[in-house]
N, C-alpha and C. Protein backbone atom coordinates (compact mmCIF):
# COMPACT_ATOMS: atom_id res chain seq x y z
N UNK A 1 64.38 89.33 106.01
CA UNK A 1 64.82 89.58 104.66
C UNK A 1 66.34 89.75 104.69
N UNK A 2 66.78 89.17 103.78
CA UNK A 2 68.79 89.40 103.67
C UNK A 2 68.90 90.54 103.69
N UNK A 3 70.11 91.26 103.66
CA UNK A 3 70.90 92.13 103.53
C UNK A 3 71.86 92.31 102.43
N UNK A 4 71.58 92.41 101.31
CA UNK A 4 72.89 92.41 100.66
C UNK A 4 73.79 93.21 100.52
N UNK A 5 74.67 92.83 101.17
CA UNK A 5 76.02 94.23 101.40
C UNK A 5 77.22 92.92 101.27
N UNK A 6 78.01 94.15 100.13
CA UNK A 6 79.71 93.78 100.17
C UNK A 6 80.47 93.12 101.23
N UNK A 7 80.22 93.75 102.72
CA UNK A 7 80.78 93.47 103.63
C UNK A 7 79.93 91.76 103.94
N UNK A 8 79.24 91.08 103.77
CA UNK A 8 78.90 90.15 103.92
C UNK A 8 80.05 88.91 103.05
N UNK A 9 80.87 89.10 102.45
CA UNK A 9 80.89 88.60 101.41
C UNK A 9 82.59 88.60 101.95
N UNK A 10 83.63 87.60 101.38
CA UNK A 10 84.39 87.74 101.65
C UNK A 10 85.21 88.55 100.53
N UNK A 11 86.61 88.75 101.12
CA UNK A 11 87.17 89.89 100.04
C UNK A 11 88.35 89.34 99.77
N UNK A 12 88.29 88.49 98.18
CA UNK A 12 89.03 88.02 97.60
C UNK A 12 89.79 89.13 96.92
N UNK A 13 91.34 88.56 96.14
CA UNK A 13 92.00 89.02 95.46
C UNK A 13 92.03 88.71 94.32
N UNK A 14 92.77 89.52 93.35
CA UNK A 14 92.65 89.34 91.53
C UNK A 14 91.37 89.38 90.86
N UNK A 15 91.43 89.42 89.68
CA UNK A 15 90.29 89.87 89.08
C UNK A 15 89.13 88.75 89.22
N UNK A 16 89.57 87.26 89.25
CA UNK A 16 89.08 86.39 88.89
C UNK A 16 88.16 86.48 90.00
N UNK A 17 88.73 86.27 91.48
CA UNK A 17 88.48 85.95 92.48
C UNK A 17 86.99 87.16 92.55
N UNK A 18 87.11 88.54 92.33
CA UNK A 18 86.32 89.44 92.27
C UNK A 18 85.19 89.47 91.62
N UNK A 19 85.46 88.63 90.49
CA UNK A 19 84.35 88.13 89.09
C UNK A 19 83.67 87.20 90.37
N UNK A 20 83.93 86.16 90.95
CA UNK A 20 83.63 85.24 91.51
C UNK A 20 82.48 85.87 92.86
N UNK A 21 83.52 87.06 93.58
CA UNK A 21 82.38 87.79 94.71
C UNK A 21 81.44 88.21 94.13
N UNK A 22 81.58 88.89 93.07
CA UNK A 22 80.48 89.89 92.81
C UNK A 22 79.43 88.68 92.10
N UNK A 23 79.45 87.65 91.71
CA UNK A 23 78.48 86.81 90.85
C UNK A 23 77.83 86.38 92.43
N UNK A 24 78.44 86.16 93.25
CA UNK A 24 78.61 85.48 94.40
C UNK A 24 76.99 86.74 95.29
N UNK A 25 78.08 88.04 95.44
CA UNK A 25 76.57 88.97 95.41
C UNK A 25 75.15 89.07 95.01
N UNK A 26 75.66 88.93 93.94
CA UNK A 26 74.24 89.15 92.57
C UNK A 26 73.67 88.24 93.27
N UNK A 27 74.18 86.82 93.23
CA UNK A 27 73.11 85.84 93.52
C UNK A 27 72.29 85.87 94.91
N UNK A 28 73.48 86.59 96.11
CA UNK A 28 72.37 86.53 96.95
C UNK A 28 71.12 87.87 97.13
N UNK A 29 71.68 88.73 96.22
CA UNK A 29 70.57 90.23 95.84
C UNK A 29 69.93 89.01 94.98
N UNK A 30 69.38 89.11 94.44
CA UNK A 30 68.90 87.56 93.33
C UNK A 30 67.82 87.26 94.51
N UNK A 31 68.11 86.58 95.21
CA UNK A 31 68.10 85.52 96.03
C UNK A 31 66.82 86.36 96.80
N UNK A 32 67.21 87.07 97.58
CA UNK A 32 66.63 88.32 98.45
C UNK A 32 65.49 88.97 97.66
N UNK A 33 65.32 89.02 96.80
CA UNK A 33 64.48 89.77 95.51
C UNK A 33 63.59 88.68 95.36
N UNK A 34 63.76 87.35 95.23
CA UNK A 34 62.93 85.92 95.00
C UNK A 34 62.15 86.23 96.34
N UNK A 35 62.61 85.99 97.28
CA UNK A 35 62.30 85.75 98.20
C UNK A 35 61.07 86.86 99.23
N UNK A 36 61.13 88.26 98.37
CA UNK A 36 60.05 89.27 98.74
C UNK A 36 58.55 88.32 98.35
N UNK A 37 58.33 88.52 97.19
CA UNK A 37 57.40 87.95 96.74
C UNK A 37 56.64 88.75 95.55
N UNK A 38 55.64 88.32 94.96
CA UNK A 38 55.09 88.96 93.96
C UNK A 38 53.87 90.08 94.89
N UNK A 39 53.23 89.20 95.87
CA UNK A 39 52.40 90.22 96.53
C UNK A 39 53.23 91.30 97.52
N UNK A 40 53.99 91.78 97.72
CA UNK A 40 54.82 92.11 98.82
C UNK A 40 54.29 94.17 98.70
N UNK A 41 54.25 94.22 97.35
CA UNK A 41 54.32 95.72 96.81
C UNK A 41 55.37 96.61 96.90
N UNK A 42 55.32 97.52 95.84
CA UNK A 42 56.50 98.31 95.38
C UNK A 42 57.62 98.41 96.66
N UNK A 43 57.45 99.22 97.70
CA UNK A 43 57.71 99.51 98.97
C UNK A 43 58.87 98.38 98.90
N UNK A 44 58.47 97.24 99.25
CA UNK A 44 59.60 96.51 100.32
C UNK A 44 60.26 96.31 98.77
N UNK A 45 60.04 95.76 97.27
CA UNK A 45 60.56 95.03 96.40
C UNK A 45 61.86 96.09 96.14
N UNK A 46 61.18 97.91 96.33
CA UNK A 46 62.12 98.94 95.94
C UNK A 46 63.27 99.19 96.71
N UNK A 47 62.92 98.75 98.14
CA UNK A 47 63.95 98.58 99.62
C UNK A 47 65.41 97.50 99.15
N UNK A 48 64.56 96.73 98.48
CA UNK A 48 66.08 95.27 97.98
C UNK A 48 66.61 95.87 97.56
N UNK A 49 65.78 95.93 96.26
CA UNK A 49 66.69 96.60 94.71
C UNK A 49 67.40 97.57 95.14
N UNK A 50 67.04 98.62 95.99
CA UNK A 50 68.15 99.88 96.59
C UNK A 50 69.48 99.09 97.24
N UNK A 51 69.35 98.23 97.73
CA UNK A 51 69.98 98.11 99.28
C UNK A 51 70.82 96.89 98.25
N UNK A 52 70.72 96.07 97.27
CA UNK A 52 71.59 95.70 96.05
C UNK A 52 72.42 96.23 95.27
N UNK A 53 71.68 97.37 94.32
CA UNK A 53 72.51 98.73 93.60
C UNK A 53 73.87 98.56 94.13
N UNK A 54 73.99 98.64 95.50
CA UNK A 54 75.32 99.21 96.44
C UNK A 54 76.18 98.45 96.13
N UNK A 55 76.12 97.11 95.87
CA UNK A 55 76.95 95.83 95.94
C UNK A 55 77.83 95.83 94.87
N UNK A 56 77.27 96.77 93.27
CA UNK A 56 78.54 96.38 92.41
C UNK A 56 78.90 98.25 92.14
N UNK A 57 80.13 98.20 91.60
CA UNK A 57 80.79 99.61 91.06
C UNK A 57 79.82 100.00 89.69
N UNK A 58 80.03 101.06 89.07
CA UNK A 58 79.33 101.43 88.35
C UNK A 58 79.51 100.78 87.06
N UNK A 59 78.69 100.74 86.16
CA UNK A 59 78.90 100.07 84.82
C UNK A 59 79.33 101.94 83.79
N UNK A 60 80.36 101.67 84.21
CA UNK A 60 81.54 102.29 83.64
C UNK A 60 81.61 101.96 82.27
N UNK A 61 81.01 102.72 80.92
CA UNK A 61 81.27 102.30 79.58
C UNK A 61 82.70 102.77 79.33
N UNK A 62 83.38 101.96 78.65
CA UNK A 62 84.70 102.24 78.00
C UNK A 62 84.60 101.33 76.58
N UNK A 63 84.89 102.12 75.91
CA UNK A 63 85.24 101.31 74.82
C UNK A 63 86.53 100.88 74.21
N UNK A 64 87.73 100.49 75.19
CA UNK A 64 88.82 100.30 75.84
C UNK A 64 88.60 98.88 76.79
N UNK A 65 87.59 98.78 77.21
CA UNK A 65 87.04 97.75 78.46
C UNK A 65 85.85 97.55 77.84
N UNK A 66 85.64 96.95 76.83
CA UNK A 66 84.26 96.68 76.20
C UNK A 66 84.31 94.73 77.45
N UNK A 67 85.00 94.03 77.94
CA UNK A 67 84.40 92.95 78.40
C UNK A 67 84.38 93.45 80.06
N UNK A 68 85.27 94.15 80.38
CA UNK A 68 84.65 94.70 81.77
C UNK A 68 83.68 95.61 81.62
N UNK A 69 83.14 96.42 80.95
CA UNK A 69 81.83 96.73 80.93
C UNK A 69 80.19 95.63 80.78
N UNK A 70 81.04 94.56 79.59
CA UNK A 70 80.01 93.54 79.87
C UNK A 70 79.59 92.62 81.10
N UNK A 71 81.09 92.39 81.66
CA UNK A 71 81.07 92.02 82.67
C UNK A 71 80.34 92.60 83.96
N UNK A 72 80.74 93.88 84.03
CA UNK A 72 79.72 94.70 85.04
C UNK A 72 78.48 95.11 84.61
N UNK A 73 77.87 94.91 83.03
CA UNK A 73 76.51 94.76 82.90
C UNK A 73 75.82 93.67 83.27
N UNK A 74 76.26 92.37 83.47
CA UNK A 74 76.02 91.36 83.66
C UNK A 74 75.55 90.86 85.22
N UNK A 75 76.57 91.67 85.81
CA UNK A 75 76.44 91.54 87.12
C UNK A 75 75.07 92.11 87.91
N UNK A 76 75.51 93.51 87.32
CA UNK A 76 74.01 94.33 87.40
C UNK A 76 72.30 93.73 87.16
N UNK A 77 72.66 93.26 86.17
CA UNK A 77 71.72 92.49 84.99
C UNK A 77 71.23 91.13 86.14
N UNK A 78 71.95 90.32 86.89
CA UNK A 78 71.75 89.75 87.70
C UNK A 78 71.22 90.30 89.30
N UNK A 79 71.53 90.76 89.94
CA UNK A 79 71.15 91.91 90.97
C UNK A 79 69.91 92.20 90.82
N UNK A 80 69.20 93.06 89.59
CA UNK A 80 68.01 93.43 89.09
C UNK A 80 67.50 93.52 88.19
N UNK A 81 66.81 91.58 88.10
CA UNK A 81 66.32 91.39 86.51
C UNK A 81 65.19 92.06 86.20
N UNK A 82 65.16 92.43 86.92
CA UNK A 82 63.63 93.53 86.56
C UNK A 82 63.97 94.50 85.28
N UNK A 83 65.05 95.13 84.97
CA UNK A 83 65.55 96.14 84.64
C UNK A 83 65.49 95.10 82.75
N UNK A 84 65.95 94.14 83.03
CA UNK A 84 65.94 93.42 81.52
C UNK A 84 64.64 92.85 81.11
N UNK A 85 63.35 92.44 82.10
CA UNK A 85 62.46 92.06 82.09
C UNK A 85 61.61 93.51 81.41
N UNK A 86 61.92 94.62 82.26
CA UNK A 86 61.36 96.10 81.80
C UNK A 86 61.59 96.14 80.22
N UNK A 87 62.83 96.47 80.05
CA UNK A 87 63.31 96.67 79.01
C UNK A 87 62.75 95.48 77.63
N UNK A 88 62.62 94.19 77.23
CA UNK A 88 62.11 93.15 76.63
C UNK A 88 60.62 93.93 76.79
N UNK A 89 60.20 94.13 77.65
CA UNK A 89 58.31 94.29 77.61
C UNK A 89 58.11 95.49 76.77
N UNK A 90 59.03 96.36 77.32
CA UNK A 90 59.30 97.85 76.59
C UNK A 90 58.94 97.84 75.27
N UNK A 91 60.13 97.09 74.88
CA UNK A 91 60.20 96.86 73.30
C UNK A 91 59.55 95.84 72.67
N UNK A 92 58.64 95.06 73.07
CA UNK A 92 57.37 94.23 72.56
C UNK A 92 56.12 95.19 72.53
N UNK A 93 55.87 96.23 73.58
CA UNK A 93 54.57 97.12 74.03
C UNK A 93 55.04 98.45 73.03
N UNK A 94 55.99 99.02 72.92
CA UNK A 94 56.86 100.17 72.23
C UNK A 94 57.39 100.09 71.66
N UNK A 95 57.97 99.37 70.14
CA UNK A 95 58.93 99.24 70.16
C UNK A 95 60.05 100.41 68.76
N UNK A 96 58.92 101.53 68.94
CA UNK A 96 59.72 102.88 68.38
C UNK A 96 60.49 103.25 69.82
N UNK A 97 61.57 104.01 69.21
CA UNK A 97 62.24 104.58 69.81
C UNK A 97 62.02 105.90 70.80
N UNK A 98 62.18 106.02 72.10
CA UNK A 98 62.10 107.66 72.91
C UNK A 98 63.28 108.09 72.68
N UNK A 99 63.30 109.26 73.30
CA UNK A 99 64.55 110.13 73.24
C UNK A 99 65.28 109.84 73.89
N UNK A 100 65.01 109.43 75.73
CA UNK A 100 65.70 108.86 76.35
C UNK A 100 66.23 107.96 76.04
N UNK A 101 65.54 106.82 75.73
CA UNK A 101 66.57 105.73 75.16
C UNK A 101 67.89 106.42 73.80
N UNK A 102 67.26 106.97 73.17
CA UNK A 102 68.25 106.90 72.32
C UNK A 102 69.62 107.61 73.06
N UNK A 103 69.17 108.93 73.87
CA UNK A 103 69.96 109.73 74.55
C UNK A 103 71.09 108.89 75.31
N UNK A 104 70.74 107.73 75.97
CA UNK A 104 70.96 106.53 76.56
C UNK A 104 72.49 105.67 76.15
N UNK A 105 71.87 105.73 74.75
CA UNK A 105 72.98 104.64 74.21
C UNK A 105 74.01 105.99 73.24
N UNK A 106 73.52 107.24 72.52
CA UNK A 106 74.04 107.88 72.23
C UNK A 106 75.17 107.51 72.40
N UNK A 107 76.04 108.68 73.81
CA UNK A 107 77.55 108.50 73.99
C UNK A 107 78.23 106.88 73.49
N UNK A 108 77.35 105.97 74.28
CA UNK A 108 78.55 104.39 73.64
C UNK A 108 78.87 104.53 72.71
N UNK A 109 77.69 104.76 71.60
CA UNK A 109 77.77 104.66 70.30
C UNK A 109 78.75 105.43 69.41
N UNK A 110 78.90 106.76 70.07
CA UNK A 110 80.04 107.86 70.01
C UNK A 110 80.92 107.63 69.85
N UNK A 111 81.49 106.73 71.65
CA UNK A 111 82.42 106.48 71.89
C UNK A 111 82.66 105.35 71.06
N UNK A 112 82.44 104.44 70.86
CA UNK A 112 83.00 103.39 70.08
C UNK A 112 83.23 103.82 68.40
N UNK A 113 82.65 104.71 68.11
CA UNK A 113 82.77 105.32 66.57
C UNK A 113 84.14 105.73 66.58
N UNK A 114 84.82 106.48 67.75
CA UNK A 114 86.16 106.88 67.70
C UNK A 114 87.19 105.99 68.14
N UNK A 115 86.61 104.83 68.43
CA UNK A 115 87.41 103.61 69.11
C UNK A 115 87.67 102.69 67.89
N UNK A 116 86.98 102.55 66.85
CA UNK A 116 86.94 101.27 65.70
C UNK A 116 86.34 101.90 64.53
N UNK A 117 86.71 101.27 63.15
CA UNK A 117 86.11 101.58 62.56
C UNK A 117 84.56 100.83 61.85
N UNK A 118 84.47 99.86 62.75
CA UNK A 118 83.08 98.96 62.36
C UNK A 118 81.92 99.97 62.96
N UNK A 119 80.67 99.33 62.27
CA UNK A 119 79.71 99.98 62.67
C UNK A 119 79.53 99.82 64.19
N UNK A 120 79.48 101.34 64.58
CA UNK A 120 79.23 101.39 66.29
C UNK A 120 77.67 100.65 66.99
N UNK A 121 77.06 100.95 66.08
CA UNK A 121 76.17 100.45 66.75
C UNK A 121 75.58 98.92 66.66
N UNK A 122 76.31 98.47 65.81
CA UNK A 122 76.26 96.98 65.69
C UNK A 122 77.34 96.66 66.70
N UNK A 123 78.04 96.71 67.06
CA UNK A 123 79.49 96.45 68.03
C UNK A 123 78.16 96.49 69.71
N UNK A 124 77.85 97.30 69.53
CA UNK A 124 77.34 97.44 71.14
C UNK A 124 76.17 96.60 70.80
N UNK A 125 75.40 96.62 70.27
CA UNK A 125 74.51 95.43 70.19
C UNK A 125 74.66 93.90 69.73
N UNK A 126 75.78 93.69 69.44
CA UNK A 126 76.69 92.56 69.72
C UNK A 126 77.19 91.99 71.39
N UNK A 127 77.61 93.47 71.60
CA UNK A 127 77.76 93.35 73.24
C UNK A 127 76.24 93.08 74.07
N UNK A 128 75.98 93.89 74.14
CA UNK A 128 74.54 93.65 74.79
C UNK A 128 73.81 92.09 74.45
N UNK A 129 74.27 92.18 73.15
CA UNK A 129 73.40 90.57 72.99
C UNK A 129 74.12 89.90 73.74
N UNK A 130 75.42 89.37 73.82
CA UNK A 130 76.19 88.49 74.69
C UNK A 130 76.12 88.59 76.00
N UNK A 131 75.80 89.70 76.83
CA UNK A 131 75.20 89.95 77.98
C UNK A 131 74.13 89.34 78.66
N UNK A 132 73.20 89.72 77.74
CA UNK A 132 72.12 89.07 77.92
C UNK A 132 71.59 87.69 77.27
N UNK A 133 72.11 87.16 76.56
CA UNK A 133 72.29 85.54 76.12
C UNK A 133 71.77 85.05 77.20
N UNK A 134 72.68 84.33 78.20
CA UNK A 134 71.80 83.33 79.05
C UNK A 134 70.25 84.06 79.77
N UNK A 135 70.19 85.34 80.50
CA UNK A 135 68.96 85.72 80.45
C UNK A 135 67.92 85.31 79.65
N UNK A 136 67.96 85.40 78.13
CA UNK A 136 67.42 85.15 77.28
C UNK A 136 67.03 83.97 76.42
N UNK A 137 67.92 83.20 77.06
CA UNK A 137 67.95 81.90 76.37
C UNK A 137 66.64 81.00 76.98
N UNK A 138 66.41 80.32 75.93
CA UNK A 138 64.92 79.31 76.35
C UNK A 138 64.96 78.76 77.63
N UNK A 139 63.76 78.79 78.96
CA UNK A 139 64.05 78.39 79.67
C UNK A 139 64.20 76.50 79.47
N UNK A 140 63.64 75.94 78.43
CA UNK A 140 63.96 74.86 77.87
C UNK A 140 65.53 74.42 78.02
N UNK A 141 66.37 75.45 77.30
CA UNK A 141 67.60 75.36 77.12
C UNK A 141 68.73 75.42 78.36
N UNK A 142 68.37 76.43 79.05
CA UNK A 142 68.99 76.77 80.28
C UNK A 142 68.82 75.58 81.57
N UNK A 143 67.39 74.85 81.54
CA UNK A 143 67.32 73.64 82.32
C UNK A 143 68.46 72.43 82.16
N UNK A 144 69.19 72.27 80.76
CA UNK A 144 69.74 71.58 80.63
C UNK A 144 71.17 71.61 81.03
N UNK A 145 71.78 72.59 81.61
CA UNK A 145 72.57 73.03 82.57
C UNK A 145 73.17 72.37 83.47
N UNK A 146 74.51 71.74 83.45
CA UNK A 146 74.73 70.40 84.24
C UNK A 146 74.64 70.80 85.80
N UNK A 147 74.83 72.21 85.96
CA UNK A 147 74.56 72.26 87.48
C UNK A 147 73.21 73.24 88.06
N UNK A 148 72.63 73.41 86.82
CA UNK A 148 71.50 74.34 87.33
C UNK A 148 71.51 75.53 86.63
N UNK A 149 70.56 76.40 86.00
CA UNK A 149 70.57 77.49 85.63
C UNK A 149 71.44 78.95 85.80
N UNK A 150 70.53 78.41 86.87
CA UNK A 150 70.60 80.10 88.51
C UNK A 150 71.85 79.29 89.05
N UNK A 151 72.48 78.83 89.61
CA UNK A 151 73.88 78.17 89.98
C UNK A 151 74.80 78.70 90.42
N UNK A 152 75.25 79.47 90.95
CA UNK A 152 76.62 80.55 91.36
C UNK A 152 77.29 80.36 90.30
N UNK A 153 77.98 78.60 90.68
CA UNK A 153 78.97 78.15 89.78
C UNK A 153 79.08 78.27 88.43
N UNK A 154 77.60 77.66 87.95
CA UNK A 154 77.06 78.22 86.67
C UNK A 154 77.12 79.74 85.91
N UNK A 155 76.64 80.37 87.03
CA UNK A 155 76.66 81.94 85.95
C UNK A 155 78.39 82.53 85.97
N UNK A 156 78.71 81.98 86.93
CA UNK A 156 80.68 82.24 86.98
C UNK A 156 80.89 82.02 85.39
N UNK A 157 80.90 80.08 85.13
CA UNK A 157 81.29 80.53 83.91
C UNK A 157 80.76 80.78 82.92
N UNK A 158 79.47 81.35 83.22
CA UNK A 158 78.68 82.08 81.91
C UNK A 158 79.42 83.70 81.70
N UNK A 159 79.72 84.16 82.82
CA UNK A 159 79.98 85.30 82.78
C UNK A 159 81.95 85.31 82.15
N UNK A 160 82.35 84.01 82.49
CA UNK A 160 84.12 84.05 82.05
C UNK A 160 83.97 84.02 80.64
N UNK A 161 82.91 83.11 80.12
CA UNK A 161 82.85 82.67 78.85
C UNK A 161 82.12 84.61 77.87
N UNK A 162 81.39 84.83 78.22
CA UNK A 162 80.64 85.95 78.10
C UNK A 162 81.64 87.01 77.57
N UNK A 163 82.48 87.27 79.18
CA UNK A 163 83.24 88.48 79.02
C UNK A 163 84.31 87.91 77.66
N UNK A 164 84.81 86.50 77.75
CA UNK A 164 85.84 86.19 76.61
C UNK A 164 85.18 86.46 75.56
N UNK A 165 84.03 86.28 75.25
CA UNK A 165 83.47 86.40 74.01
C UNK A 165 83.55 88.00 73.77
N UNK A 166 83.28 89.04 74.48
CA UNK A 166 83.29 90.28 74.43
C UNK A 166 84.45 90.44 73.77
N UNK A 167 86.06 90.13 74.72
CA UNK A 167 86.95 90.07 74.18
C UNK A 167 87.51 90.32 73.19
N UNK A 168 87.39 88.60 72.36
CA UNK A 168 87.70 88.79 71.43
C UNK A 168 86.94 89.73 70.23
N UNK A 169 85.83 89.98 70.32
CA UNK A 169 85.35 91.15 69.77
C UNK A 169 86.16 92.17 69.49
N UNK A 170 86.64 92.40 70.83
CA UNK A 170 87.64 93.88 71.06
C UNK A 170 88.69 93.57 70.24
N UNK A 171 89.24 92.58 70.45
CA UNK A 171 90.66 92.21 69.82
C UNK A 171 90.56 92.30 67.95
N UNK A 172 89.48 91.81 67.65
CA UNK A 172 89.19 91.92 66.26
C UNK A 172 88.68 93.64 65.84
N UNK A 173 88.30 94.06 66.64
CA UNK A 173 87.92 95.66 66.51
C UNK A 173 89.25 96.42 66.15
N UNK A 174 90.10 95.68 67.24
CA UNK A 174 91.25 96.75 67.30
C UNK A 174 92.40 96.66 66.45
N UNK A 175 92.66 95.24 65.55
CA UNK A 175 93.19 94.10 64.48
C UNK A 175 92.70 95.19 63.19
N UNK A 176 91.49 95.69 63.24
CA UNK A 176 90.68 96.08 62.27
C UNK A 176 90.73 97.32 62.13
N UNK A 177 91.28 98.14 62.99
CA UNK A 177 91.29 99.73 63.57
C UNK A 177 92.58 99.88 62.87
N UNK A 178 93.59 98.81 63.19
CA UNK A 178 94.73 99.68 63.26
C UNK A 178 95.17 99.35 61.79
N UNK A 179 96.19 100.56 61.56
CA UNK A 179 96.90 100.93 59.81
C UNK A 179 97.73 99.67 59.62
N UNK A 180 97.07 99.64 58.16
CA UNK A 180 97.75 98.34 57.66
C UNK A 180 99.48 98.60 57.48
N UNK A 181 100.29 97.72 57.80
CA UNK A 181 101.74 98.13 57.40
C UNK A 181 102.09 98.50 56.32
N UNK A 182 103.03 99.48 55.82
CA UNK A 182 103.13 99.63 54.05
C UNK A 182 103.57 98.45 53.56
């Protein structure tokens, strides 16, 4: 079974190059996770997913860094699709609200209330949708992919395109925040 650790991986410079390792990671935690199996049981599948976790920094909410947060949701989101697979079943089987969850998204929602004046919780579920877009997208749609779905290369620029889209979000948030001139 792989190993997925940082130190496997080479250690590029600039942000880009870093976007590039860490997609570069995901895929082989990805990879390593395929490769247990469906019969394998909790035990070894929980051993990956641990021994993955390690590979990216924390998904750090800022609402200041709304596309590096997407960006490092994304990454995550790749590492252990289980966690988005959970979550979709969740809310088809449940789909009232717990406390936890709400407890969950609470602070973002907070935080972005004092960051903009658009509705906070449409802003983060804007984000989240763009996150999870290609996840979500028809596997119909995603086949058509000039280099493949799952692709390194591919989710690179899903994730450049992604985080830009976050972006400009921010940029229009903050266009929108600030006092009009007299």
């Amino acid at each position: 079974m792989a190993v997925c650790h940082p130190s496997r991986l080479p250690t590029p410079t600039g942000s880009r190059a870093m976007a590039s390792s860490t997609v570069a990671a995901s895929i082989a935690c990805a990879a390593a996770l395929s490769r247990v199996g469906a019969g394998a049981g909790a035990v070894r599948v929980a051993s990956v997913v641990m021994r993955c976790r390690g590979v990216l920094p924390r998904r750090r909410f800022t609402p200041a860094d709304l596309p590096g947060y997407a960006g490092r949701l994304f990454d995550y989101l790749l590492i252990d699709p289980a966690v988005l697979r959970l979550s979709t079943w969740a809310n088809l089987e449940r789909p009232e609200a717990t406390s936890g969850e709400i407890g969950a998204y609470r602070p973002k929602v907070e935080a972005l209330r004092e960051h903009a004046d658009a509705d906070a919780a449409d802003v983060l579920a804007l984000v989240l949708g763009l996150v999870t877009a290609w996840a979500d997208a028809s596997p119909s749609l995603r086949t058509l992919a000039a280099d493949g779905p799952e692709s390194p290369q591919r989710l690179e620029r899903h994730r450049t395109a992604m985080t830009a889209a976050v972006a400009a979000v921010s940029r229009e948030l903050e266009r929108s925040a600030a006092p009009e001139p007299p």
